[in-house]
PDB file of N, CA and C in Angstrom:
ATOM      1  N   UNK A   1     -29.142  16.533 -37.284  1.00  0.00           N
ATOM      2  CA  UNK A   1     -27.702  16.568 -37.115  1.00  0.00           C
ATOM      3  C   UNK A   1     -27.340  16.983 -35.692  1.00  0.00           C
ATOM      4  N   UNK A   2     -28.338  18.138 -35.194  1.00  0.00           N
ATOM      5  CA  UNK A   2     -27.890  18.343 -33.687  1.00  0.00           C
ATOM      6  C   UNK A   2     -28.311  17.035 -32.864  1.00  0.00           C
ATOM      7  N   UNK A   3     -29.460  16.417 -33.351  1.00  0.00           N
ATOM      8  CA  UNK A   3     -29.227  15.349 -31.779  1.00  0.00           C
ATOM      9  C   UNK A   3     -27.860  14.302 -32.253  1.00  0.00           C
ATOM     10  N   UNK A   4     -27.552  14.015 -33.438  1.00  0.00           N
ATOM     11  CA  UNK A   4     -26.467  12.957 -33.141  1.00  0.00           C
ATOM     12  C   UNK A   4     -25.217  13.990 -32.896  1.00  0.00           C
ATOM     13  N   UNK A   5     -25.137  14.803 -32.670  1.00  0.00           N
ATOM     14  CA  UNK A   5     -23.890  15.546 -32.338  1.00  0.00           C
ATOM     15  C   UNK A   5     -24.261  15.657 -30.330  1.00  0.00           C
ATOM     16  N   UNK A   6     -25.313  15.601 -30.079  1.00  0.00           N
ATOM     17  CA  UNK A   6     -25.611  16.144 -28.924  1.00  0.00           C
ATOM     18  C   UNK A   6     -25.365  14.962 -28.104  1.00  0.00           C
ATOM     19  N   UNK A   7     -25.867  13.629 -28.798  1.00  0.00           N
ATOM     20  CA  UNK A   7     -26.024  11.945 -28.327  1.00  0.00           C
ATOM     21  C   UNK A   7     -24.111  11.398 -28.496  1.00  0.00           C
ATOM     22  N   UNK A   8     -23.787  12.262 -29.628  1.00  0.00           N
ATOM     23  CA  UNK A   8     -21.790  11.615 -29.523  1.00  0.00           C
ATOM     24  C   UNK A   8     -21.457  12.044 -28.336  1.00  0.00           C
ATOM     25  N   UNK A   9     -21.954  13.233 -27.976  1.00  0.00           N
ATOM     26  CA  UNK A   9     -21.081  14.338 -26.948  1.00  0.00           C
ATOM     27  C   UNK A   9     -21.803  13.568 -25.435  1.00  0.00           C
ATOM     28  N   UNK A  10     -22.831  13.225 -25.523  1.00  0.00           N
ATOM     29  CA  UNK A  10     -23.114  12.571 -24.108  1.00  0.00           C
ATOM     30  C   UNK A  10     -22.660  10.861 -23.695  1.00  0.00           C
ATOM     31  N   UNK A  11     -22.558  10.772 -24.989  1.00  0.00           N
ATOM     32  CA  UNK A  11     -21.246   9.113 -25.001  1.00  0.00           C
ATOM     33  C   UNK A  11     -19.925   9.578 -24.522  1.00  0.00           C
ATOM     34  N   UNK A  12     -19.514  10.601 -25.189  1.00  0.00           N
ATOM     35  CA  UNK A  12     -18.292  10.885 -24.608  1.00  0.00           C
ATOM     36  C   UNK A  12     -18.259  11.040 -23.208  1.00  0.00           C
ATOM     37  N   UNK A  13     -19.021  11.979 -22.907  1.00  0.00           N
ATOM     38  CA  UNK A  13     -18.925  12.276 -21.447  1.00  0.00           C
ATOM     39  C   UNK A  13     -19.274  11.530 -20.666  1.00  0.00           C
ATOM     40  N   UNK A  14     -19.856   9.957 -20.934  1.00  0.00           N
ATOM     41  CA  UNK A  14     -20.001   8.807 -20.526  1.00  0.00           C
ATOM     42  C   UNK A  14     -18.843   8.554 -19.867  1.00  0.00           C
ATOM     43  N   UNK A  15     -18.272   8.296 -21.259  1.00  0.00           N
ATOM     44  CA  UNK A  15     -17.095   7.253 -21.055  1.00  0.00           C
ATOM     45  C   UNK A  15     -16.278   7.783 -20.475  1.00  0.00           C
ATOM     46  N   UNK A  16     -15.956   9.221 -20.887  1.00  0.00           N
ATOM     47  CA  UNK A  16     -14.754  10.227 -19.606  1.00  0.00           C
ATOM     48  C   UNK A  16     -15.117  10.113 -17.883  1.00  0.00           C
ATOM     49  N   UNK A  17     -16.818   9.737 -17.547  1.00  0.00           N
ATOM     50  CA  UNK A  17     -17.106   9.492 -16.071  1.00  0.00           C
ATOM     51  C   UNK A  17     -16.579   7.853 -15.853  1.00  0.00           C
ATOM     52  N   UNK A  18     -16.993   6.867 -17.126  1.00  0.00           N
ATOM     53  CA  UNK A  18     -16.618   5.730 -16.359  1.00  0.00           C
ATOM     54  C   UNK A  18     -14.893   5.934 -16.093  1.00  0.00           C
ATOM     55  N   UNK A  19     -14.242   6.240 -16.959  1.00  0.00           N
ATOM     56  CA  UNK A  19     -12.704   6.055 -17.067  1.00  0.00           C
ATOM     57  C   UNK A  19     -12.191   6.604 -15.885  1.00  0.00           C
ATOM     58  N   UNK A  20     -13.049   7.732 -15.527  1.00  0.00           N
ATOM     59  CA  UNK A  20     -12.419   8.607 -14.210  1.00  0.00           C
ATOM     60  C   UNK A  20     -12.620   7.418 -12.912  1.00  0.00           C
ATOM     61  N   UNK A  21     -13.846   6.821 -12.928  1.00  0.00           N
ATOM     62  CA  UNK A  21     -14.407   5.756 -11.715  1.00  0.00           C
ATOM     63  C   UNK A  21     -13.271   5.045 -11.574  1.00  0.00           C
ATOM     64  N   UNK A  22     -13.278   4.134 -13.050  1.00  0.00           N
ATOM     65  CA  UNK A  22     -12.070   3.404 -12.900  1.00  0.00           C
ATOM     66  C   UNK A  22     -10.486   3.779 -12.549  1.00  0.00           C
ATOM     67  N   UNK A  23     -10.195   4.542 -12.699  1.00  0.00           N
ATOM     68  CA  UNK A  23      -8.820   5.381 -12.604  1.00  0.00           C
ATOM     69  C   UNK A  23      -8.710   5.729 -10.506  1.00  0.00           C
ATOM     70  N   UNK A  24     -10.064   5.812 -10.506  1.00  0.00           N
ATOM     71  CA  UNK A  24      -9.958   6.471  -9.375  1.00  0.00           C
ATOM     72  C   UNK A  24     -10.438   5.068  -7.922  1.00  0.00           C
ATOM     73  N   UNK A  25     -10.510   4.172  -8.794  1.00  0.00           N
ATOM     74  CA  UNK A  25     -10.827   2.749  -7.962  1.00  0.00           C
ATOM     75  C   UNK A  25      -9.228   2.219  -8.045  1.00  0.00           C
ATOM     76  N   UNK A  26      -8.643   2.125  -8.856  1.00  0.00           N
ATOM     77  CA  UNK A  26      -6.971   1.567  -8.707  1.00  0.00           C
ATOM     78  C   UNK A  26      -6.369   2.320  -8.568  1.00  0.00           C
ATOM     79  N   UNK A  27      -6.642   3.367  -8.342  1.00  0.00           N
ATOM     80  CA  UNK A  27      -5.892   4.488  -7.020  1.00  0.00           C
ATOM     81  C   UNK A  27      -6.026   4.259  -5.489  1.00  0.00           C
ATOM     82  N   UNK A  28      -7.287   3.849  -5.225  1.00  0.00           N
ATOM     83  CA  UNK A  28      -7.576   3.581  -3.892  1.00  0.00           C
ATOM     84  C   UNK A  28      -6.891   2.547  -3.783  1.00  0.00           C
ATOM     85  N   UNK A  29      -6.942   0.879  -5.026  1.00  0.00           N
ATOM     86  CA  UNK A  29      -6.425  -0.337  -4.830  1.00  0.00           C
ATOM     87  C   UNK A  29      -5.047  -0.350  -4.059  1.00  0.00           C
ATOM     88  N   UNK A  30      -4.627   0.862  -5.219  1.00  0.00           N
ATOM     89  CA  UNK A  30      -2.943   0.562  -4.707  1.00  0.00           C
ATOM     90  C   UNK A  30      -2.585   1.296  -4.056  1.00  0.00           C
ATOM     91  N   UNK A  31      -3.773   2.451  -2.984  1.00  0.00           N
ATOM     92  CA  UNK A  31      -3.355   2.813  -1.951  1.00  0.00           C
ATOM     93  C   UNK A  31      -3.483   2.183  -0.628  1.00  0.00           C
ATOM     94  N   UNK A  32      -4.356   1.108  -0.756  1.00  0.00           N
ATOM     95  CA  UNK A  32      -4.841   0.084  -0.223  1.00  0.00           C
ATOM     96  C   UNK A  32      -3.194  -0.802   0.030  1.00  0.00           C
ATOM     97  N   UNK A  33      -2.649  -1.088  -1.211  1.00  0.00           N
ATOM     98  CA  UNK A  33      -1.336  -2.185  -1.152  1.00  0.00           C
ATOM     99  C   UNK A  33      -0.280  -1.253  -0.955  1.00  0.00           C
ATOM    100  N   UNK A  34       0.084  -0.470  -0.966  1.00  0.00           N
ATOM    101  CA  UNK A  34       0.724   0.769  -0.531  1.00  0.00           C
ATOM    102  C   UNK A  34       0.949   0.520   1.157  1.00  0.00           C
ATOM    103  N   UNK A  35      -0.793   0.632   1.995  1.00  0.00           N
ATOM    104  CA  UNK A  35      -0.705   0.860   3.204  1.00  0.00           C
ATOM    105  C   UNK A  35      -0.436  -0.408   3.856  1.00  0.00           C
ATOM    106  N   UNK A  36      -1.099  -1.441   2.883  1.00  0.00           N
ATOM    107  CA  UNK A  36      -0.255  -2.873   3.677  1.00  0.00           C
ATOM    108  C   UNK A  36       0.886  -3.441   3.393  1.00  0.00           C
ATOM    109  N   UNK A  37       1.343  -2.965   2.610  1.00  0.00           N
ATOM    110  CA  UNK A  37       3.035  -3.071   2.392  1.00  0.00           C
ATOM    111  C   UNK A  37       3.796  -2.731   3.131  1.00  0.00           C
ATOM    112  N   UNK A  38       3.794  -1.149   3.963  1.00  0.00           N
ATOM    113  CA  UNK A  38       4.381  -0.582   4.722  1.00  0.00           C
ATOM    114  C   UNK A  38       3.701  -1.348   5.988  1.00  0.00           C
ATOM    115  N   UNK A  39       2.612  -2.060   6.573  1.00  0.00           N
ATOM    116  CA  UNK A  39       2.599  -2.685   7.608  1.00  0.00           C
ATOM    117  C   UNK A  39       2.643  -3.711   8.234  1.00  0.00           C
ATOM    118  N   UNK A  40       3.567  -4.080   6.718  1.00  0.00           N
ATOM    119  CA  UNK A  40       4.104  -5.278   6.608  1.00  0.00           C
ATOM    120  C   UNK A  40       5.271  -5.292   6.880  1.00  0.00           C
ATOM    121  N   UNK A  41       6.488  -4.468   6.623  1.00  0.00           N
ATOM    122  CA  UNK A  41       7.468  -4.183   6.534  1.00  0.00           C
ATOM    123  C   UNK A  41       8.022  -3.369   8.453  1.00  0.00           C
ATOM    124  N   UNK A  42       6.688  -2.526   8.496  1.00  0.00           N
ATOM    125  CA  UNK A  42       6.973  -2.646  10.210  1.00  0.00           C
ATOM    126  C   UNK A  42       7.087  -3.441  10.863  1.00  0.00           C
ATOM    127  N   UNK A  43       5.860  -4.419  10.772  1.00  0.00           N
ATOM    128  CA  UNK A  43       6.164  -5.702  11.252  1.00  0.00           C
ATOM    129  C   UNK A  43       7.363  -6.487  11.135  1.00  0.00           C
ATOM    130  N   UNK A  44       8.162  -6.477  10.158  1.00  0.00           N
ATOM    131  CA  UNK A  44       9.033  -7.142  10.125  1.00  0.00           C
ATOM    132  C   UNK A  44       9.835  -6.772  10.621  1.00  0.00           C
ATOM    133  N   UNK A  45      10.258  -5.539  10.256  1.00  0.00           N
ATOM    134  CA  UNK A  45      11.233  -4.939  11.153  1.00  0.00           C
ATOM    135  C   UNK A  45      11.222  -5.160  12.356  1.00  0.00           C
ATOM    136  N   UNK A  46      10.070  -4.437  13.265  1.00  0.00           N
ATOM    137  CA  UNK A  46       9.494  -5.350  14.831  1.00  0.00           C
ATOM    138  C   UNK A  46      10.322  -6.784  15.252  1.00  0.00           C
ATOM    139  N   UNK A  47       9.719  -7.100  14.111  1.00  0.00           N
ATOM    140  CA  UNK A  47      10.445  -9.211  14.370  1.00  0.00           C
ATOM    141  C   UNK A  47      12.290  -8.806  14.398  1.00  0.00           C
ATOM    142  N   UNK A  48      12.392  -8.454  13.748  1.00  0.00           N
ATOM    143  CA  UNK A  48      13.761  -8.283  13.388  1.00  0.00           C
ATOM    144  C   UNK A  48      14.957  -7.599  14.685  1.00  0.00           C
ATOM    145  N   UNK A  49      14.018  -6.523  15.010  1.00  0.00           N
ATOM    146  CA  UNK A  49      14.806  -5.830  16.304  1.00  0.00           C
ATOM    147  C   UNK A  49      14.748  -6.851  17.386  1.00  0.00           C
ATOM    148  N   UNK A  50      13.424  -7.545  17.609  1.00  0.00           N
ATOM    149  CA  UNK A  50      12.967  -8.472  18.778  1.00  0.00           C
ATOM    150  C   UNK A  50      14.422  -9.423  18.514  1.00  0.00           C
ATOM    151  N   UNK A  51      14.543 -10.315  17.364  1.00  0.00           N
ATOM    152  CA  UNK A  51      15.310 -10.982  17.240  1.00  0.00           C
ATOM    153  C   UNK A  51      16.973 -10.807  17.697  1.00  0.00           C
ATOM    154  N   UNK A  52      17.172  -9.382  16.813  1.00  0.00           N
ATOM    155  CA  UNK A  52      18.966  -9.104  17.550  1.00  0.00           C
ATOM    156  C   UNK A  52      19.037  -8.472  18.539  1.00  0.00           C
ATOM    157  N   UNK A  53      17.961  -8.288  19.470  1.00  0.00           N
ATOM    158  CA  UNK A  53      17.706  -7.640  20.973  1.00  0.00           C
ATOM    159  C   UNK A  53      18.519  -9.039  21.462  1.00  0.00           C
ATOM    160  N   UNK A  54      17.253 -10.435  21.255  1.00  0.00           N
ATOM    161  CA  UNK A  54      17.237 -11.685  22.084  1.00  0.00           C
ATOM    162  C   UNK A  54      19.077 -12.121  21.966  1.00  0.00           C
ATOM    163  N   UNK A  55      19.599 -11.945  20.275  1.00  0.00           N
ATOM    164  CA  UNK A  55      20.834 -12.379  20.650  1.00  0.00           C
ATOM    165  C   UNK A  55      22.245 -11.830  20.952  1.00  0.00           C
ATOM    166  N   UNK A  56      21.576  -9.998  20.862  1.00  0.00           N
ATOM    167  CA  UNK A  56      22.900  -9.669  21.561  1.00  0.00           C
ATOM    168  C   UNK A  56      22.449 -10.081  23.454  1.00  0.00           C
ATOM    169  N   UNK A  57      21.636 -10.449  23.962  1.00  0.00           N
ATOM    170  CA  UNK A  57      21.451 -10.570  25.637  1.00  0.00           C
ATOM    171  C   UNK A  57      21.743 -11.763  25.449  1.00  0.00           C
ATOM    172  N   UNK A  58      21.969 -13.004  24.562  1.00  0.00           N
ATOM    173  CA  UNK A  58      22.344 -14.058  24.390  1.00  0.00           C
ATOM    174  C   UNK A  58      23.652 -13.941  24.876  1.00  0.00           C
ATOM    175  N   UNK A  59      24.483 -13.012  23.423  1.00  0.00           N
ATOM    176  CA  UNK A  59      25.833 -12.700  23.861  1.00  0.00           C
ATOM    177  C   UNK A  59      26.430 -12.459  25.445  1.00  0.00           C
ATOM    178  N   UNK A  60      25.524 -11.655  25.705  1.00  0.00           N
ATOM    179  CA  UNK A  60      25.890 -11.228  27.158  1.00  0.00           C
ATOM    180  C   UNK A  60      25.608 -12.036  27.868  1.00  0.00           C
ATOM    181  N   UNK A  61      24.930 -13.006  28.036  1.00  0.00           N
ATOM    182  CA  UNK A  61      24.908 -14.188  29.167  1.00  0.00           C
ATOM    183  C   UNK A  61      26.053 -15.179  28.839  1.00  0.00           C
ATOM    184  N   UNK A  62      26.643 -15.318  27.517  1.00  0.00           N
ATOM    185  CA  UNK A  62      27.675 -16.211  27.711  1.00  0.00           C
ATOM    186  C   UNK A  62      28.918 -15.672  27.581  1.00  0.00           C
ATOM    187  N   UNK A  63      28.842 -14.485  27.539  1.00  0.00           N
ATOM    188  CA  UNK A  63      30.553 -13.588  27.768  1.00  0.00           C
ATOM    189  C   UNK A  63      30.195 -13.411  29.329  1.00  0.00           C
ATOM    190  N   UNK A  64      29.148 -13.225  30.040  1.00  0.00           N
ATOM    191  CA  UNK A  64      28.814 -12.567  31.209  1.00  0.00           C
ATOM    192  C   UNK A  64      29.340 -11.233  31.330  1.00  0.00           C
ATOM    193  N   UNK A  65      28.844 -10.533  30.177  1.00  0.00           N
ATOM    194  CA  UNK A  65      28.943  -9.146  30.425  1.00  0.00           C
ATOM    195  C   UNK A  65      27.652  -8.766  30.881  1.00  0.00           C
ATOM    196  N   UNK A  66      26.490  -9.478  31.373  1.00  0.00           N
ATOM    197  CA  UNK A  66      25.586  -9.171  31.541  1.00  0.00           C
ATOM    198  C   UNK A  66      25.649  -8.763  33.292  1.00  0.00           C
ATOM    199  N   UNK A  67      25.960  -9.486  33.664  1.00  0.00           N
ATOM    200  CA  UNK A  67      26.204  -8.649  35.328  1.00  0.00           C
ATOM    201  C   UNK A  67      26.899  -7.322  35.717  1.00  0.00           C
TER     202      UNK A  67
END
């Protein structure tokens, strides 16, 4: 009776190490999509400032407030 009590208890503690692996691999995943999300979103932003930089100096070359 003690080894199948001893053999449940080391299944368990199996499965509590794989579950932790796994738990702790789609933690990294989605810290992984986490960090390229946000350097994605810089980027865009980037594009975005570049863009209403180019057309407010647009503006200003054809009001000629630029001189």
């Amino acid at each position: 009776m003690a080894d199948n009590s001893q053999q449940m208890s080391f299944k368990a503690g199996q499965a509590k190490g794989q579950t932790q692996e796994k738990a702790s691999n789609m933690m990294d995943k989605m810290g992984n999509a986490a960090q390229s999300a946000k350097e994605s979103m810089q980027e865009t932003g980037q594009q975005i400032k570049a863009k209403a930089q180019g057309a407010a100096d647009a503006v200003k070359n054809a009001t000629g407030l630029d001189k």
